[in-house]
C-alpha atoms as a PDB file:
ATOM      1  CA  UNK A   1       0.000   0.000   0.000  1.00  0.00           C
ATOM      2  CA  UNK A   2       1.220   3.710  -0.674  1.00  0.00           C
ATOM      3  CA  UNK A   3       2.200   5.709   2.816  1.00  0.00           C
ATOM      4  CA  UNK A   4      -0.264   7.528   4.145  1.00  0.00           C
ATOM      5  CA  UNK A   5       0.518  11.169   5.187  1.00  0.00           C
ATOM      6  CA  UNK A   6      -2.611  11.975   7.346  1.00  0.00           C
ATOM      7  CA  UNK A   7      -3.080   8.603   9.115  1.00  0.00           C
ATOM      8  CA  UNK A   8      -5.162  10.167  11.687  1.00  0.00           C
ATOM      9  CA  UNK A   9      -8.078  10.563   9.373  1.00  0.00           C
ATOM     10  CA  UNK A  10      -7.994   6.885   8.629  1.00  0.00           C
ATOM     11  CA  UNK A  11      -7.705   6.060  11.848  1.00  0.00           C
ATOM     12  CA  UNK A  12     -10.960   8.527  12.733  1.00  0.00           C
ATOM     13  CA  UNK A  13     -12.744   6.753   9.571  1.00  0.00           C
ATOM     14  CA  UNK A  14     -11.754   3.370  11.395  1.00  0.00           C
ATOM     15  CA  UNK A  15     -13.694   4.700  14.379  1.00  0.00           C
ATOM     16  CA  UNK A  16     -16.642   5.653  13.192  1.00  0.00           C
ATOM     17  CA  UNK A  17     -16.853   2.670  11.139  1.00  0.00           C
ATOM     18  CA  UNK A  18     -16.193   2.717   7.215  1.00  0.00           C
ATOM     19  CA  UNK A  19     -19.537   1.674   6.542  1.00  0.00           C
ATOM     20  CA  UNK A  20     -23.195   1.448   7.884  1.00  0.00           C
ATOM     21  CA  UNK A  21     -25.361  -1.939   7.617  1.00  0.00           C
ATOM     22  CA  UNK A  22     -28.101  -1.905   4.935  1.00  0.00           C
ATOM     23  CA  UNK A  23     -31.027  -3.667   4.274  1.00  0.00           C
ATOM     24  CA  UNK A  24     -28.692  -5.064   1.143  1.00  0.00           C
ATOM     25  CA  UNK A  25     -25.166  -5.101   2.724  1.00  0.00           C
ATOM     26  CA  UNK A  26     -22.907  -2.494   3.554  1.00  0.00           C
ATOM     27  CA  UNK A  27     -23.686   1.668   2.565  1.00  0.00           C
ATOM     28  CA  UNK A  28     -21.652   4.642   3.518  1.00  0.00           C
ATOM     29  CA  UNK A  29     -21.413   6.087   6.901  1.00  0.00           C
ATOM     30  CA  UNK A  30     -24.205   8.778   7.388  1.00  0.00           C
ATOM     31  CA  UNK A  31     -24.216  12.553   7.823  1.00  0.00           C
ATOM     32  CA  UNK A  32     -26.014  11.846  11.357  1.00  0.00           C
ATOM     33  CA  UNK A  33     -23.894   8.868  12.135  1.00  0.00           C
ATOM     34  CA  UNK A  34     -20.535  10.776  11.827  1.00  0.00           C
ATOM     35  CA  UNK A  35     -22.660  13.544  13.870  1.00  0.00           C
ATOM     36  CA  UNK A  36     -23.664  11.227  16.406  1.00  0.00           C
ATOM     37  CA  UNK A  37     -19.571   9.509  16.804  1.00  0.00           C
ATOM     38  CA  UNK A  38     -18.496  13.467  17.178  1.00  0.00           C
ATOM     39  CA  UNK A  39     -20.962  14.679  20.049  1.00  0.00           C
ATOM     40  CA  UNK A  40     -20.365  11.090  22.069  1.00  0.00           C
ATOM     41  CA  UNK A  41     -16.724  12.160  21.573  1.00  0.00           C
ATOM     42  CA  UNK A  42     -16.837  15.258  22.771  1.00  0.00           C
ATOM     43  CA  UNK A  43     -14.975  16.738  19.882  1.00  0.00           C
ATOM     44  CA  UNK A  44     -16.283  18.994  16.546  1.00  0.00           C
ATOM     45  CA  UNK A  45     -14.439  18.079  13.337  1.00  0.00           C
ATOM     46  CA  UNK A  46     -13.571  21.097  11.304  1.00  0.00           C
ATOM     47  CA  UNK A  47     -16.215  20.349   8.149  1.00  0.00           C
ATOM     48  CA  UNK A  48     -13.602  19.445   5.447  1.00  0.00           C
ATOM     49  CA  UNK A  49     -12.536  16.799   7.835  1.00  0.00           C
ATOM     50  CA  UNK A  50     -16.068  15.463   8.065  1.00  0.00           C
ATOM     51  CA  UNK A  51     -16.727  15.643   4.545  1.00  0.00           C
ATOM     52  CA  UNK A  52     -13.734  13.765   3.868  1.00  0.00           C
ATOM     53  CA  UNK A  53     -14.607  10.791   6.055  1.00  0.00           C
ATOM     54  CA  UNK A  54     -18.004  10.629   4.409  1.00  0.00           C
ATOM     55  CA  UNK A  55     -16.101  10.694   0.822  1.00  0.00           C
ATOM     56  CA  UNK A  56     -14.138   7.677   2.009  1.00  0.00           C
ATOM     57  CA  UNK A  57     -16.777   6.137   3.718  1.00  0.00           C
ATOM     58  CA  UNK A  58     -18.318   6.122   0.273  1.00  0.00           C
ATOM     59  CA  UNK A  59     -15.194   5.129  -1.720  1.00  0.00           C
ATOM     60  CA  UNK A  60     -14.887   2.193   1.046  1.00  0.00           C
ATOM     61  CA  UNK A  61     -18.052   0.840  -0.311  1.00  0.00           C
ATOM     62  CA  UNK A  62     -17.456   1.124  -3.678  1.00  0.00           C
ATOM     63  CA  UNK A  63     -14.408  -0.394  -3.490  1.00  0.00           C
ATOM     64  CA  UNK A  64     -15.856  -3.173  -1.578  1.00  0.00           C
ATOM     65  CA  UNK A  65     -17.998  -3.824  -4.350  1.00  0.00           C
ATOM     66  CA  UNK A  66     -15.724  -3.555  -7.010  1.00  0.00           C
ATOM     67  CA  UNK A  67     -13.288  -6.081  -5.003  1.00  0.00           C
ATOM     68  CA  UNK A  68     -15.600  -8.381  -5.776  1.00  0.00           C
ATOM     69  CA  UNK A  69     -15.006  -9.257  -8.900  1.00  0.00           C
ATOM     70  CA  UNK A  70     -12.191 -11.354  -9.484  1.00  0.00           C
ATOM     71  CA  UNK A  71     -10.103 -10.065 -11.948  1.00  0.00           C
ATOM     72  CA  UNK A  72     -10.493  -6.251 -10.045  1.00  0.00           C
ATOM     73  CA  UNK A  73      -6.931  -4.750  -9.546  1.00  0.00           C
ATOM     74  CA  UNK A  74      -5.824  -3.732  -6.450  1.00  0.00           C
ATOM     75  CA  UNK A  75      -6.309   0.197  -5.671  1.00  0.00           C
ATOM     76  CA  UNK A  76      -3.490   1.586  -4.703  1.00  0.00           C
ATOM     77  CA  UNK A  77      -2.183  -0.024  -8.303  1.00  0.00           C
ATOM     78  CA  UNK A  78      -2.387   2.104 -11.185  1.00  0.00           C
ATOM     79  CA  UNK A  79      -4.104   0.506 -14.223  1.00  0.00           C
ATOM     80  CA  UNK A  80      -1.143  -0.713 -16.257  1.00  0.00           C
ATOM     81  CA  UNK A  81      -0.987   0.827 -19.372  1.00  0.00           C
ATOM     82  CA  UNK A  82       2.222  -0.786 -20.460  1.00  0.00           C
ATOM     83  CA  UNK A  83       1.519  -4.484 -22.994  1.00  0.00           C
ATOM     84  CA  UNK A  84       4.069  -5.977 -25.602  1.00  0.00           C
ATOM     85  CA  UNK A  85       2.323  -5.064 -28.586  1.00  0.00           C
ATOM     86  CA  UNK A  86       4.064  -7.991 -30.424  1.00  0.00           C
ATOM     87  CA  UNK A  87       3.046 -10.363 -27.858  1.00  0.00           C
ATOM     88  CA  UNK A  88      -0.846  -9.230 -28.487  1.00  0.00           C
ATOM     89  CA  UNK A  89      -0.334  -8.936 -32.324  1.00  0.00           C
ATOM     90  CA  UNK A  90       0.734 -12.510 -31.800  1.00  0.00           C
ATOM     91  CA  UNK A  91      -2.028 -14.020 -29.969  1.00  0.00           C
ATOM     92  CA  UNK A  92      -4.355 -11.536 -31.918  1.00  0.00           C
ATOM     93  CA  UNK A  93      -3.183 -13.634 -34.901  1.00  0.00           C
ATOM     94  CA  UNK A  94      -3.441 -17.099 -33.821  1.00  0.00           C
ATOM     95  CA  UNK A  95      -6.941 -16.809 -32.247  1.00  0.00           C
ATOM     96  CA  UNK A  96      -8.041 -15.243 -36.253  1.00  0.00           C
ATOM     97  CA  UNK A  97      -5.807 -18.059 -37.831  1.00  0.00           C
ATOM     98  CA  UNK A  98      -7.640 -20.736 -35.426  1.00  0.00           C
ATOM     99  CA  UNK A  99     -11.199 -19.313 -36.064  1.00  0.00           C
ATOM    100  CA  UNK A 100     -10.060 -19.179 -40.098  1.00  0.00           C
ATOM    101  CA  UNK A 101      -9.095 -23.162 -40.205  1.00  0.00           C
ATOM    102  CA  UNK A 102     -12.189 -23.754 -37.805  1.00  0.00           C
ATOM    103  CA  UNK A 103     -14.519 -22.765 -40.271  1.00  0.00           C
ATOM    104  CA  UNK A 104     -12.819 -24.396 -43.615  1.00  0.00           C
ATOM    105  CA  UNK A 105     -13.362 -27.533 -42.415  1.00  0.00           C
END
């Protein structure tokens, strides 16, 4: 995983709990949940920080359902743009020339 510069917020997110249960699985922390964790706390998050632990809250969730699937990339990977074009122009070929002598016979 990359290093995380503000692990503090993570840690908060942690806290309140990255997600909520719903009636069909997980769903992002609420507004009045977040609320609710602050005034049993005792403390008042400046309102960027709040709206950032609802944004990740909701990326959580996503995530989670992206995860999923099987062939889903982890996501702190960048999507890899880099392929050996010969290698594809290869197997490009062989699955035409095997669909070509398929059908001749």
């Amino acid at each position: 995983m990359p290093p995380i510069s503000c692990l503090w917020v993570v840690d908060y997110l942690m806290e309140v709990g990255p997600t909520e249960a719903g009636a069909m699985g997980p769903v992002p922390v609420s507004w009045r949940e977040i609320d609710h964790w602050q005034q049993c706390l005792g403390i008042a998050l400046d309102p960027w920080v709040t709206r950032l632990l609802r944004r990740l809250s909701l990326e959580f969730v996503a995530e989670s359902h992206r995860a999923r699937e099987a062939d889903c990339p982890a996501p702190w990977n960048s999507p890899s743009t880099d392929f050996d074009r010969e290698a594809l122009s290869r197997k490009i070929t062989q699955t035409f020339r095997a669909i070509a002598m398929s059908t001749s016979i």
